[in-house]
N, C-alpha and C. Protein backbone atom coordinates (compact mmCIF):
# COMPACT_ATOMS: atom_id res chain seq x y z
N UNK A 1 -12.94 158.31 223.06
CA UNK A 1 -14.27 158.83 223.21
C UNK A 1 -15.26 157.76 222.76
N UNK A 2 -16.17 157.35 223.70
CA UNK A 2 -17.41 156.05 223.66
C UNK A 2 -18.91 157.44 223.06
N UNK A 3 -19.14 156.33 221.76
CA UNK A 3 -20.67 157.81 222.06
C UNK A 3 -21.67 156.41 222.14
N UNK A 4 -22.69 157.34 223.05
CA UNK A 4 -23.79 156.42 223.14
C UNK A 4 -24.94 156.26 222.41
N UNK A 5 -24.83 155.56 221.48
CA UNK A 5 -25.96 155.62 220.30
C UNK A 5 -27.07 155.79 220.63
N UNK A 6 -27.25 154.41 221.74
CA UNK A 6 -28.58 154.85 221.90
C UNK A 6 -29.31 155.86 222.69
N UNK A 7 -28.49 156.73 223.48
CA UNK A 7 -29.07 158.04 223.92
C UNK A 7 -28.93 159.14 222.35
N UNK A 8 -28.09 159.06 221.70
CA UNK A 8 -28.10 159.50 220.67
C UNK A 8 -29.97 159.40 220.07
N UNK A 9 -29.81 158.28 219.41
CA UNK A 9 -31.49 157.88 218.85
C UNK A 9 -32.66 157.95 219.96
N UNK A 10 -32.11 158.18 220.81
CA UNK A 10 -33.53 158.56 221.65
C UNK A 10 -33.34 160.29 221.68
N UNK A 11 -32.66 161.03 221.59
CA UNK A 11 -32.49 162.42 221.61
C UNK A 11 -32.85 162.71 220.03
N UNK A 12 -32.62 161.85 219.13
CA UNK A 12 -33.31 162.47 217.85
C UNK A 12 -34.84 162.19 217.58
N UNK A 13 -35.33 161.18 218.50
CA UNK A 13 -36.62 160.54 218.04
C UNK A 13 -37.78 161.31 218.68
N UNK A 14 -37.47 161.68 219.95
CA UNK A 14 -37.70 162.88 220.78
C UNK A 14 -37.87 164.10 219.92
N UNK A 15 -36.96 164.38 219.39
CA UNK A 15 -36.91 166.31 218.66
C UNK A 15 -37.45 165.84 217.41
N UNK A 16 -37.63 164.68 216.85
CA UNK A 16 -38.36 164.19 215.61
C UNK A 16 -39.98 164.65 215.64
N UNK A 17 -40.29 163.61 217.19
CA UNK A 17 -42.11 163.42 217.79
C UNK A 17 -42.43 164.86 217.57
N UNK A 18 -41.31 165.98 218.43
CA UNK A 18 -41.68 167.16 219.17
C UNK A 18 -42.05 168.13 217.84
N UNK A 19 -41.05 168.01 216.91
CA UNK A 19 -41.05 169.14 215.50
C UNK A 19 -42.72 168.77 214.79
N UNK A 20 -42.63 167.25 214.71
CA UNK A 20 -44.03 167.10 213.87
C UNK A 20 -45.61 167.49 215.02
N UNK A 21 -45.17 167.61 216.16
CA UNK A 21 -46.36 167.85 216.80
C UNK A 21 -46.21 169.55 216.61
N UNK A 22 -45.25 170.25 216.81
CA UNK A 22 -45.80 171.51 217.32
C UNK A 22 -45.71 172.19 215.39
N UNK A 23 -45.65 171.59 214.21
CA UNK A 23 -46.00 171.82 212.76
C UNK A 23 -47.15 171.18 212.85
N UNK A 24 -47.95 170.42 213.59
CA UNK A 24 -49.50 169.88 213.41
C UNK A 24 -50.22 171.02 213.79
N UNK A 25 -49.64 171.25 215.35
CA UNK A 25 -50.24 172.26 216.22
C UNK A 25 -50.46 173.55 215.22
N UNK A 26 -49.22 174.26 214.67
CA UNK A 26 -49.54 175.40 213.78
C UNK A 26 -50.48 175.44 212.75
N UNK A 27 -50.29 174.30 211.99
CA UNK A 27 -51.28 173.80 211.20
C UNK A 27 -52.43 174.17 211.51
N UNK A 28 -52.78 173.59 212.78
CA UNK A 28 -54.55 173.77 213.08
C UNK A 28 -54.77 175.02 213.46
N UNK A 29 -53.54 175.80 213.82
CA UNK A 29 -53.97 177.40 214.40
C UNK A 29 -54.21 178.03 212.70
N UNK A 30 -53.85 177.70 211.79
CA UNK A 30 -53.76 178.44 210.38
C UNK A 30 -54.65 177.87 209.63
N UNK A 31 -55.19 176.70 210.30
CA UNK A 31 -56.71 176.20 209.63
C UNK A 31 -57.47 177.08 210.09
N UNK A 32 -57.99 177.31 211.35
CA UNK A 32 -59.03 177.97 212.01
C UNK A 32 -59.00 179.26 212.23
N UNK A 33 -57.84 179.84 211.76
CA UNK A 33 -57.45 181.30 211.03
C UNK A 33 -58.19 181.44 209.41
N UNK A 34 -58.21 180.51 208.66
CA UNK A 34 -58.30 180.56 207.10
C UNK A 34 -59.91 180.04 207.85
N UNK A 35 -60.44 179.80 208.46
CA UNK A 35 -61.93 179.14 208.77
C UNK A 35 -62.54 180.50 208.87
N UNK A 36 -61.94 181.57 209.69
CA UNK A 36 -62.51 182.63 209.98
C UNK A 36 -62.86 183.67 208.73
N UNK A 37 -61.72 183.30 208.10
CA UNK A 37 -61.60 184.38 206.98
C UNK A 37 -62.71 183.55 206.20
N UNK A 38 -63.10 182.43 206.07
CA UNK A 38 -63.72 181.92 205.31
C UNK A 38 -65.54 182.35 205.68
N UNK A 39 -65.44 182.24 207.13
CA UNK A 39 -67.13 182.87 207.74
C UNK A 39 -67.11 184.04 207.47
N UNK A 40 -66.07 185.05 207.29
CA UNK A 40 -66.13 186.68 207.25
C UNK A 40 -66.43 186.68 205.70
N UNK A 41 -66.09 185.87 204.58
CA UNK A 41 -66.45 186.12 203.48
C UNK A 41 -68.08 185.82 202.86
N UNK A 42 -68.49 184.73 204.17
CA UNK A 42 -69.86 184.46 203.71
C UNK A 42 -70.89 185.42 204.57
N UNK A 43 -70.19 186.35 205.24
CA UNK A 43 -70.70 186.67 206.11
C UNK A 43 -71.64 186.49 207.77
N UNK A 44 -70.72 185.13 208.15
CA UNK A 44 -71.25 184.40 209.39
C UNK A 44 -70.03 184.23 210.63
N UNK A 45 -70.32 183.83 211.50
CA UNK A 45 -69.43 184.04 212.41
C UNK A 45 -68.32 182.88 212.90
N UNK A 46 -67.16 182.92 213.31
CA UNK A 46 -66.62 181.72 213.34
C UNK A 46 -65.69 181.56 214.81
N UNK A 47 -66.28 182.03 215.61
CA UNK A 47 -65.67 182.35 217.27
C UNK A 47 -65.00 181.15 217.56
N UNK A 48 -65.81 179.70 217.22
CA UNK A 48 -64.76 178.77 217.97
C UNK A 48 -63.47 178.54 217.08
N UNK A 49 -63.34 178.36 216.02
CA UNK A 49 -62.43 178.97 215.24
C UNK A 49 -61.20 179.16 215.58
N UNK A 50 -61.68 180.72 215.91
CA UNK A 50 -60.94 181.88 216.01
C UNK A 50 -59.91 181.34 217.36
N UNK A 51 -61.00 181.38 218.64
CA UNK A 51 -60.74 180.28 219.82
C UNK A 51 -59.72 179.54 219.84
N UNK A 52 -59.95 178.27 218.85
CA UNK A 52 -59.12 177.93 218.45
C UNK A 52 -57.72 177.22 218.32
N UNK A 53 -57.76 178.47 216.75
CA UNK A 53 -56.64 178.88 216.32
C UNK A 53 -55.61 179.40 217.63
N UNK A 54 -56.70 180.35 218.26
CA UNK A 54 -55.68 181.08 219.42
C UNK A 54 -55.03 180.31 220.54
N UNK A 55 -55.17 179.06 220.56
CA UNK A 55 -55.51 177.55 221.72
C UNK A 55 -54.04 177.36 221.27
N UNK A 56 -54.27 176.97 219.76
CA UNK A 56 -52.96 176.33 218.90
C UNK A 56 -51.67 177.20 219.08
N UNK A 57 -51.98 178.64 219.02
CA UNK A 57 -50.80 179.35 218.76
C UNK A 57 -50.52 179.30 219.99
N UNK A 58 -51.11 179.74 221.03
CA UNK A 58 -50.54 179.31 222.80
C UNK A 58 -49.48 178.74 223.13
N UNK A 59 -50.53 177.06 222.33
CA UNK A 59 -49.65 176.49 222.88
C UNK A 59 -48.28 175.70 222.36
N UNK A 60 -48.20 176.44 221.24
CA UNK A 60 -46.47 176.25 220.31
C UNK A 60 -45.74 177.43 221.14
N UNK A 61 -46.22 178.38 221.22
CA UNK A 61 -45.50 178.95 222.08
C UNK A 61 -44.94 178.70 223.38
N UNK A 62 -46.26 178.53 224.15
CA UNK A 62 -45.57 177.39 225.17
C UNK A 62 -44.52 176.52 224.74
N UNK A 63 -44.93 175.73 223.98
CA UNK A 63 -43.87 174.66 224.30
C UNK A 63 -42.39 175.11 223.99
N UNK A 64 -42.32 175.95 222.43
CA UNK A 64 -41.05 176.91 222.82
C UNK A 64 -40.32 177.12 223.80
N UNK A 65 -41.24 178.24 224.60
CA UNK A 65 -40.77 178.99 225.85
C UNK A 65 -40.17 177.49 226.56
N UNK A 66 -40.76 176.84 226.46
CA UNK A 66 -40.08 175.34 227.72
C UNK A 66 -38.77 174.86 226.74
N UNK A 67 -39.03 174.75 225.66
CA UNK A 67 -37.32 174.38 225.07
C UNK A 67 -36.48 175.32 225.21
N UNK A 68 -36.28 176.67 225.16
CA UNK A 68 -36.01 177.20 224.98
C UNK A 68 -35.15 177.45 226.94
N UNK A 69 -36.43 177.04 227.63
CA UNK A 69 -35.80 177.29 229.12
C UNK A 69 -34.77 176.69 229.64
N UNK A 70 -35.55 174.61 228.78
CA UNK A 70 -34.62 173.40 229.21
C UNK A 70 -33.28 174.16 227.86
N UNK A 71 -33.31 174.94 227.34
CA UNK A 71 -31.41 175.09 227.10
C UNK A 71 -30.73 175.76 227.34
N UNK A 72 -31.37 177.00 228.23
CA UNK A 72 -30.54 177.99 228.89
C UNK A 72 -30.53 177.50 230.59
N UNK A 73 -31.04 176.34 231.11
CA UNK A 73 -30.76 175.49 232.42
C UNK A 73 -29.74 174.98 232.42
């Protein structure tokens, strides 16, 4: 059995990029979640925010749903 390293290190560097982008992505949906709560306490409004946050959570989900597709293909 030959393993191929370097498809190896390109398949980890890949799921490396992918984990720290879609933990950035959440990140900013739970910033602009804690932004809202932060205008509701001063009593002002925080729509893009909210917006968002909701942009961020989308689109981790998205990208999920697509890993999740490329492993049941």
């Amino acid at each position: 059995m030959k393993i191929d390293w370097a498809a190896l290190g390109s398949v980890f560097g890949v799921s490396l990029v992918v984990t720290v982008a879609l933990v950035a992505l959440f990140t900013l949906g739970i910033m602009g979640l804690s932004r809202r709560e932060r205008a509701a306490a001063q009593g002002g409004s925080a729509a893009l925010a909210v917006t968002g946050a909701y942009a961020c959570f989308a689109a981790c989900a998205a990208a999920v749903a697509y890993g999740i597709s490329l492993i049941v293909a």
